[in-house]
PDB file of N, CA and C in Angstrom:
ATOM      1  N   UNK A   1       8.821 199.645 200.485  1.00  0.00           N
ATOM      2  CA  UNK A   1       9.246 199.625 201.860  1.00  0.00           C
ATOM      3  C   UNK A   1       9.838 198.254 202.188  1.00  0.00           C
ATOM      4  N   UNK A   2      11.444 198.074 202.312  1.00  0.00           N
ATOM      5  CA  UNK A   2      11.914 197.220 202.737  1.00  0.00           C
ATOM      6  C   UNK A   2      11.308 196.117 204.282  1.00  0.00           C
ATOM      7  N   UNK A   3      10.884 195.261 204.434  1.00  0.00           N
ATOM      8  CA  UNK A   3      10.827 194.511 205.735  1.00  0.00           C
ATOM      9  C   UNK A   3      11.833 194.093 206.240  1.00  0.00           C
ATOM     10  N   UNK A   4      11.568 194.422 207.491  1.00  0.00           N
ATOM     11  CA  UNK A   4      12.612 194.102 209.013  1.00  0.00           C
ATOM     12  C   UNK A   4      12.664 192.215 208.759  1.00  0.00           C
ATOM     13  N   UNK A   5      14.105 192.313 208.822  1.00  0.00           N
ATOM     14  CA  UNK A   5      14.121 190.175 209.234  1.00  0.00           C
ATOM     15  C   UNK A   5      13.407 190.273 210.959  1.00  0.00           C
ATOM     16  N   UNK A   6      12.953 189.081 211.469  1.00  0.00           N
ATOM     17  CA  UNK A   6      12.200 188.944 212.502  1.00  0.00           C
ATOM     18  C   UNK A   6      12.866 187.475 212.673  1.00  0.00           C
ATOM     19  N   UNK A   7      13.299 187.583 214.434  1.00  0.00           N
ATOM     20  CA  UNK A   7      14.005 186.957 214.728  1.00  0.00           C
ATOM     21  C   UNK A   7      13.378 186.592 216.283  1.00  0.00           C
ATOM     22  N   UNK A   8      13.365 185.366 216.128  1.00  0.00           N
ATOM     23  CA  UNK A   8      12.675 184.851 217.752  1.00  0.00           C
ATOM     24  C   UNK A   8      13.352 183.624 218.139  1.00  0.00           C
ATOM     25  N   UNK A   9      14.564 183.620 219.212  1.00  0.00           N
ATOM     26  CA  UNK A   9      14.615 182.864 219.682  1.00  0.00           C
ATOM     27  C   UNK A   9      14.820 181.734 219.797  1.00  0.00           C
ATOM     28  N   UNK A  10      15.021 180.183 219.509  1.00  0.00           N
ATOM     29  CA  UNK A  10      14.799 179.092 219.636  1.00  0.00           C
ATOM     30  C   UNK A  10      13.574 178.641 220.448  1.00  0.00           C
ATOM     31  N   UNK A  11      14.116 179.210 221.886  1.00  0.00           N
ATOM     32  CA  UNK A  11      13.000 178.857 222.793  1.00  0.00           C
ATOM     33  C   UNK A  11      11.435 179.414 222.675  1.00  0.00           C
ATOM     34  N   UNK A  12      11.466 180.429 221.725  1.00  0.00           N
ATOM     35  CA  UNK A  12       9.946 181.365 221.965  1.00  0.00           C
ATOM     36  C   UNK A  12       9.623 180.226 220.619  1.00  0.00           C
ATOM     37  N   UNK A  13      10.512 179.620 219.660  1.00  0.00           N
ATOM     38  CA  UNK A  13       9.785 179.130 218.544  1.00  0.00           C
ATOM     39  C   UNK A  13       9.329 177.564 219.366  1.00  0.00           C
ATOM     40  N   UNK A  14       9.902 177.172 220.332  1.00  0.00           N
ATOM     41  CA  UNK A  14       9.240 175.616 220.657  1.00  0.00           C
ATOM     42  C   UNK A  14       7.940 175.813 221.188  1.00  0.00           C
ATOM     43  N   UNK A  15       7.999 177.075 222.187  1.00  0.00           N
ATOM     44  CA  UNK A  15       6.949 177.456 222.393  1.00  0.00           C
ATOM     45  C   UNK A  15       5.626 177.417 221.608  1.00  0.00           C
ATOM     46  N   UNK A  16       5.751 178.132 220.769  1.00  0.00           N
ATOM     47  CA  UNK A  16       4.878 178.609 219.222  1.00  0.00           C
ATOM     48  C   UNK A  16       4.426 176.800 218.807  1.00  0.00           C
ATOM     49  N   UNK A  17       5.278 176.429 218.917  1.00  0.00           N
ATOM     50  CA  UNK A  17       5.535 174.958 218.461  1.00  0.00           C
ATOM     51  C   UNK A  17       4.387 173.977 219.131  1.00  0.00           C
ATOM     52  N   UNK A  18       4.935 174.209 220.440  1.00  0.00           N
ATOM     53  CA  UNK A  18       4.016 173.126 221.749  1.00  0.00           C
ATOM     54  C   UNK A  18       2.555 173.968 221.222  1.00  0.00           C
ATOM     55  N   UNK A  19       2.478 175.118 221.789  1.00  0.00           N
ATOM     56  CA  UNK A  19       0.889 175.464 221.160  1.00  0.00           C
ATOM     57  C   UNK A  19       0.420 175.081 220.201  1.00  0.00           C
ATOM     58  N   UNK A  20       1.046 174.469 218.869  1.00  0.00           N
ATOM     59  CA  UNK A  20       0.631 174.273 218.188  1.00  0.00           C
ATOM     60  C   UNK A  20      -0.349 172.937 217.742  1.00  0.00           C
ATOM     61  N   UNK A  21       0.817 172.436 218.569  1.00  0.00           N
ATOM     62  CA  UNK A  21       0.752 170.726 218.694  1.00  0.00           C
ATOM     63  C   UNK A  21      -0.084 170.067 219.803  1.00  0.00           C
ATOM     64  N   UNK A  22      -0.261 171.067 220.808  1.00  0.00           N
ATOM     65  CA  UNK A  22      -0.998 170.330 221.825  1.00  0.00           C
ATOM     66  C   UNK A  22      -2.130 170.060 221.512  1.00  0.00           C
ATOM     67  N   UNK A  23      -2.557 169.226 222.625  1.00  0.00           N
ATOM     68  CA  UNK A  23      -3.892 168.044 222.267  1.00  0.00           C
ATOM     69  C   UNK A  23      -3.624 166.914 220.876  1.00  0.00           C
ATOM     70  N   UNK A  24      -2.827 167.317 220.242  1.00  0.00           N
ATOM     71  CA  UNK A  24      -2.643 166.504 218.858  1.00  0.00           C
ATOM     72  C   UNK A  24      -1.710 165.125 219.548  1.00  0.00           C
ATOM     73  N   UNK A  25      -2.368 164.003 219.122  1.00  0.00           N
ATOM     74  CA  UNK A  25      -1.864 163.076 219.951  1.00  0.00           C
ATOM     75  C   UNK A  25      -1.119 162.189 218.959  1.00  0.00           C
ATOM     76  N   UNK A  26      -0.941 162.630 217.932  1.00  0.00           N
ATOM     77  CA  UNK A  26      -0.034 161.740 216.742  1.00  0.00           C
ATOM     78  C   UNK A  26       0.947 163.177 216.212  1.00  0.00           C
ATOM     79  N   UNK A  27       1.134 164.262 216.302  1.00  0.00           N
ATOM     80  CA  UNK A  27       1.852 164.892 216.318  1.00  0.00           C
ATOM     81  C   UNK A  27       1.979 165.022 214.609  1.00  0.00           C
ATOM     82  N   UNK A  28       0.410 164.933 214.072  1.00  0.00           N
ATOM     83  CA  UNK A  28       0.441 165.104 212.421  1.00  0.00           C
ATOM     84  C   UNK A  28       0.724 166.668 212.296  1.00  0.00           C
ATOM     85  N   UNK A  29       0.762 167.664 212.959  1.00  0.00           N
ATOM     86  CA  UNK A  29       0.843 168.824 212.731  1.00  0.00           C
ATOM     87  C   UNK A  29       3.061 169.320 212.550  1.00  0.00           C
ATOM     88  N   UNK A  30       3.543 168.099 213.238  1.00  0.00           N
ATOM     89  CA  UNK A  30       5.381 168.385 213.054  1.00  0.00           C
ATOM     90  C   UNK A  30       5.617 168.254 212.131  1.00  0.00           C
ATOM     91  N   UNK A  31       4.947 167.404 210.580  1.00  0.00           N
ATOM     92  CA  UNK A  31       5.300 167.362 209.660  1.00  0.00           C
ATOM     93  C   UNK A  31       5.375 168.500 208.681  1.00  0.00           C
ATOM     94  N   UNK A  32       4.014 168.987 208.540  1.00  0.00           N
ATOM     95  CA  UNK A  32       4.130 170.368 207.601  1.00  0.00           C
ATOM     96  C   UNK A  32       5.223 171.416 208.351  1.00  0.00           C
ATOM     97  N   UNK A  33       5.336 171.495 209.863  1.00  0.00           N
ATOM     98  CA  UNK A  33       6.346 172.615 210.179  1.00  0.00           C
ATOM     99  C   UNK A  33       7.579 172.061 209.591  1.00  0.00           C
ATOM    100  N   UNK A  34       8.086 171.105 209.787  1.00  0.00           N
ATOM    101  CA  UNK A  34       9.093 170.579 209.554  1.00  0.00           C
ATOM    102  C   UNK A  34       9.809 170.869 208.186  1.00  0.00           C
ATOM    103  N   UNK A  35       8.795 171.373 207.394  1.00  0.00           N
ATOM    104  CA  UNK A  35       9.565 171.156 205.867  1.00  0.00           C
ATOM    105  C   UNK A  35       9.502 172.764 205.470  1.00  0.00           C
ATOM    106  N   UNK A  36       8.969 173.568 206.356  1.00  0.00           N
ATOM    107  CA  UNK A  36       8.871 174.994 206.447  1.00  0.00           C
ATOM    108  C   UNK A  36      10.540 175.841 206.042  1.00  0.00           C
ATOM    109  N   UNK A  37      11.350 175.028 207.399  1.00  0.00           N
ATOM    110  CA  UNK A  37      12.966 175.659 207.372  1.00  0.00           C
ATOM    111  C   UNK A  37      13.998 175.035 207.537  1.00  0.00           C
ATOM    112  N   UNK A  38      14.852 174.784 207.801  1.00  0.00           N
ATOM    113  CA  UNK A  38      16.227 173.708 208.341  1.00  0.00           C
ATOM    114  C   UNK A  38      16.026 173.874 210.210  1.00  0.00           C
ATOM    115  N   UNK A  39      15.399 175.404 210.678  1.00  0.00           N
ATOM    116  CA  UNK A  39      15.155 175.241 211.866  1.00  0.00           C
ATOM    117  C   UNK A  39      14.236 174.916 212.490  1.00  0.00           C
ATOM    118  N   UNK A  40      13.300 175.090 211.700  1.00  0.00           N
ATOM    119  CA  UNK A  40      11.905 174.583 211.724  1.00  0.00           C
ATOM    120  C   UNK A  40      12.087 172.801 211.850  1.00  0.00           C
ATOM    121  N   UNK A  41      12.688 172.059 211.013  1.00  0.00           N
ATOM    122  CA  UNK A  41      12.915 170.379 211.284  1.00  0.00           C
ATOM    123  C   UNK A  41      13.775 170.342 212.152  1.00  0.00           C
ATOM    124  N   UNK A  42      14.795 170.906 212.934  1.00  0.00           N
ATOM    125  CA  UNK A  42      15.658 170.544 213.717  1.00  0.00           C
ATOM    126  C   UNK A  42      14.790 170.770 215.182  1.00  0.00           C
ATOM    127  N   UNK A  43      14.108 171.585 215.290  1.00  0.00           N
ATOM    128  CA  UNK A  43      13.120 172.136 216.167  1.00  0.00           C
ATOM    129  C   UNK A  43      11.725 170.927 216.493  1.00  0.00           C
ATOM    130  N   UNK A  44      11.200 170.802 215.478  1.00  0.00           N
ATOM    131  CA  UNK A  44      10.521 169.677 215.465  1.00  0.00           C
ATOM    132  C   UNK A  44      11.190 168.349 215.906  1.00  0.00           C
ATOM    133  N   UNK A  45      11.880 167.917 215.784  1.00  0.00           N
ATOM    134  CA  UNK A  45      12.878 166.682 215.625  1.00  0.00           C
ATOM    135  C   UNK A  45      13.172 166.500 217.099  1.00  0.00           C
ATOM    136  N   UNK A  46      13.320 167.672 217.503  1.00  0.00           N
ATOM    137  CA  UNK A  46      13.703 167.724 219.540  1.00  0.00           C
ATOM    138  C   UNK A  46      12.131 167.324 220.067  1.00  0.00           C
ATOM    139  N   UNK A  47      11.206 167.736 219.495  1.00  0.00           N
ATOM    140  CA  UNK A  47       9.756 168.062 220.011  1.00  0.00           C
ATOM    141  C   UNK A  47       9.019 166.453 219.912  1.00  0.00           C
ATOM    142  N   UNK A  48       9.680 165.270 219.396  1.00  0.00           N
ATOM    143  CA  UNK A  48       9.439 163.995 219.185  1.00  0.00           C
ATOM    144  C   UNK A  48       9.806 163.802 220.295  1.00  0.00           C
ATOM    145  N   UNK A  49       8.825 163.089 220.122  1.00  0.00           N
ATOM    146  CA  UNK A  49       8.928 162.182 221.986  1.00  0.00           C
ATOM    147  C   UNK A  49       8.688 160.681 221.904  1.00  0.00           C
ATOM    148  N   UNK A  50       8.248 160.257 220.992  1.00  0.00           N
ATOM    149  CA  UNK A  50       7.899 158.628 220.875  1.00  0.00           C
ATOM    150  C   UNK A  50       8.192 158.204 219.322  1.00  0.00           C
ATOM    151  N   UNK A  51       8.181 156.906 219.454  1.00  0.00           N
ATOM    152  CA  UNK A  51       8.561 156.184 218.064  1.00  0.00           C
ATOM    153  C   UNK A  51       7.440 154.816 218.193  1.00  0.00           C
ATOM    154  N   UNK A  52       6.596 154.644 217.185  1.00  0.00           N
ATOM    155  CA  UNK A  52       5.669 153.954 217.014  1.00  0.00           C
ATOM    156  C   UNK A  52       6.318 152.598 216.161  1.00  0.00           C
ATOM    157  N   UNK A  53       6.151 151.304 216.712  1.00  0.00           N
ATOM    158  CA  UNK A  53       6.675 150.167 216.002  1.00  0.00           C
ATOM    159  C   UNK A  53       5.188 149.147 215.692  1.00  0.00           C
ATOM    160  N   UNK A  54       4.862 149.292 214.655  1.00  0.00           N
ATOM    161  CA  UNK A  54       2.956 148.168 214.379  1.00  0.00           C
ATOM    162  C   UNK A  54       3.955 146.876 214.131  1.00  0.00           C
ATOM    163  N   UNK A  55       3.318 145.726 214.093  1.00  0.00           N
ATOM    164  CA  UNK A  55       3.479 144.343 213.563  1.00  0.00           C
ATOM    165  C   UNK A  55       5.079 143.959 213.155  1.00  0.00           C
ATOM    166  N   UNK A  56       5.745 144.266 214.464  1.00  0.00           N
ATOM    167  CA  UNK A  56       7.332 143.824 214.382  1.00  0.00           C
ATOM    168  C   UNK A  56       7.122 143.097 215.024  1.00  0.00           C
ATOM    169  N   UNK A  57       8.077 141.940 214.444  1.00  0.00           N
ATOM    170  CA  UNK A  57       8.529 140.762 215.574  1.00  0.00           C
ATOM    171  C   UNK A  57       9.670 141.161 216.561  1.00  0.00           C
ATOM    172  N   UNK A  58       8.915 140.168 217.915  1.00  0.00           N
ATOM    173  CA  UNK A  58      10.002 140.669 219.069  1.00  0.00           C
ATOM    174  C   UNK A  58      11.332 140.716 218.620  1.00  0.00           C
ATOM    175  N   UNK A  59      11.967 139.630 217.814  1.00  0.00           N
ATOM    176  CA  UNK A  59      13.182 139.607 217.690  1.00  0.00           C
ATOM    177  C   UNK A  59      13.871 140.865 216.630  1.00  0.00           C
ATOM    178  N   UNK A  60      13.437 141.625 216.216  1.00  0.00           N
ATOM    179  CA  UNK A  60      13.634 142.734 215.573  1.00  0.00           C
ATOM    180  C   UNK A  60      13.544 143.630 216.537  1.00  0.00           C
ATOM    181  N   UNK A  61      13.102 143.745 217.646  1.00  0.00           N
ATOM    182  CA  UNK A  61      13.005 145.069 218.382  1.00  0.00           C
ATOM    183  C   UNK A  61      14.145 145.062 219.305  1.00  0.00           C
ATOM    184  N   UNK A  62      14.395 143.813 219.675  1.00  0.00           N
ATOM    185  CA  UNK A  62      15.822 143.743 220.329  1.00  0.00           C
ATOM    186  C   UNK A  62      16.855 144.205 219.430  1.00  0.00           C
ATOM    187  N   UNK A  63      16.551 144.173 218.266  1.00  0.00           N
ATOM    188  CA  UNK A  63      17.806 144.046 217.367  1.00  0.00           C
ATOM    189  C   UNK A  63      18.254 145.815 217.972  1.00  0.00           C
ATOM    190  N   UNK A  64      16.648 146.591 217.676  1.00  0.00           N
ATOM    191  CA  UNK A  64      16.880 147.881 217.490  1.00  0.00           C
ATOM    192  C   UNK A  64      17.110 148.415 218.846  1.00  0.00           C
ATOM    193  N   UNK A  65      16.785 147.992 219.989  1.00  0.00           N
ATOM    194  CA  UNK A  65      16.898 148.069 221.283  1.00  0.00           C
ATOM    195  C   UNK A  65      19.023 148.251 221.419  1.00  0.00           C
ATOM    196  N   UNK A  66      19.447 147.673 221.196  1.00  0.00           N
ATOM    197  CA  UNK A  66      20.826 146.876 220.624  1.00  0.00           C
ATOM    198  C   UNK A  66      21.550 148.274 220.266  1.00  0.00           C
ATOM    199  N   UNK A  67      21.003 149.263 218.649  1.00  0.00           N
ATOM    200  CA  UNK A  67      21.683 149.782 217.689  1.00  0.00           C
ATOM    201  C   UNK A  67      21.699 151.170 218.620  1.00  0.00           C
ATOM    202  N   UNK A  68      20.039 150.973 218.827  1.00  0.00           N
ATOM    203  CA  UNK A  68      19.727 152.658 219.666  1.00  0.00           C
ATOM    204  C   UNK A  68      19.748 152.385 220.854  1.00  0.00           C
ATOM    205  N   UNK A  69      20.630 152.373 222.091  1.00  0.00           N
ATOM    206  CA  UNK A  69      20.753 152.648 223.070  1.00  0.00           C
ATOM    207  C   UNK A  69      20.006 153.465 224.094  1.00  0.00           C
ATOM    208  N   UNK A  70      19.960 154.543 223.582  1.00  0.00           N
ATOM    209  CA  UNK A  70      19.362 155.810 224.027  1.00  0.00           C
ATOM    210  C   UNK A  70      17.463 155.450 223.897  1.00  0.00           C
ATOM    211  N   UNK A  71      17.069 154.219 223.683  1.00  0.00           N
ATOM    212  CA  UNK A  71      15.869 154.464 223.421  1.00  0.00           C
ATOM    213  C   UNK A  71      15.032 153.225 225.120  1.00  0.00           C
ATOM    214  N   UNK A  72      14.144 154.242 224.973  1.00  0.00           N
ATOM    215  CA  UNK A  72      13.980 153.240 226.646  1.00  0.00           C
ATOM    216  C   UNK A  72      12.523 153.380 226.691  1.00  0.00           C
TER     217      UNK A  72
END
């Protein structure tokens, strides 16, 4: 017996996604989805919300402040 392809959405998969992830406060759970599909990481990748910088010097963060614009 052949199986049906199953098809959901973008939006029903962020969904699926946020449930997945909530309460998770380091967001270790985007990695394993991520390597699941090509939509699965592009999906994840929107679902990032922060970028963690440990033991940089100030003058390096300007640098990156500088390259990435978009980051605030």
């Amino acid at each position: 017996m052949a199986t049906a392809d199953l098809y959901l959405p973008e939006e029903c998969w962020v969904c699926v996604i946020k449930f997945l992830i909530d309460n998770d406060d380091h967001n270790r759970h985007l990695k394993p989805l991520s390597l699941v599909s090509k939509q699965f990481l592009s999906l994840t990748n929107r679902l990032r919300v922060s970028l963690a910088i440990y033991n940089s010097p100030h003058t390096s963060l300007s640098s990156l402040f500088h390259r990435f614009s978009n980051i605030t």
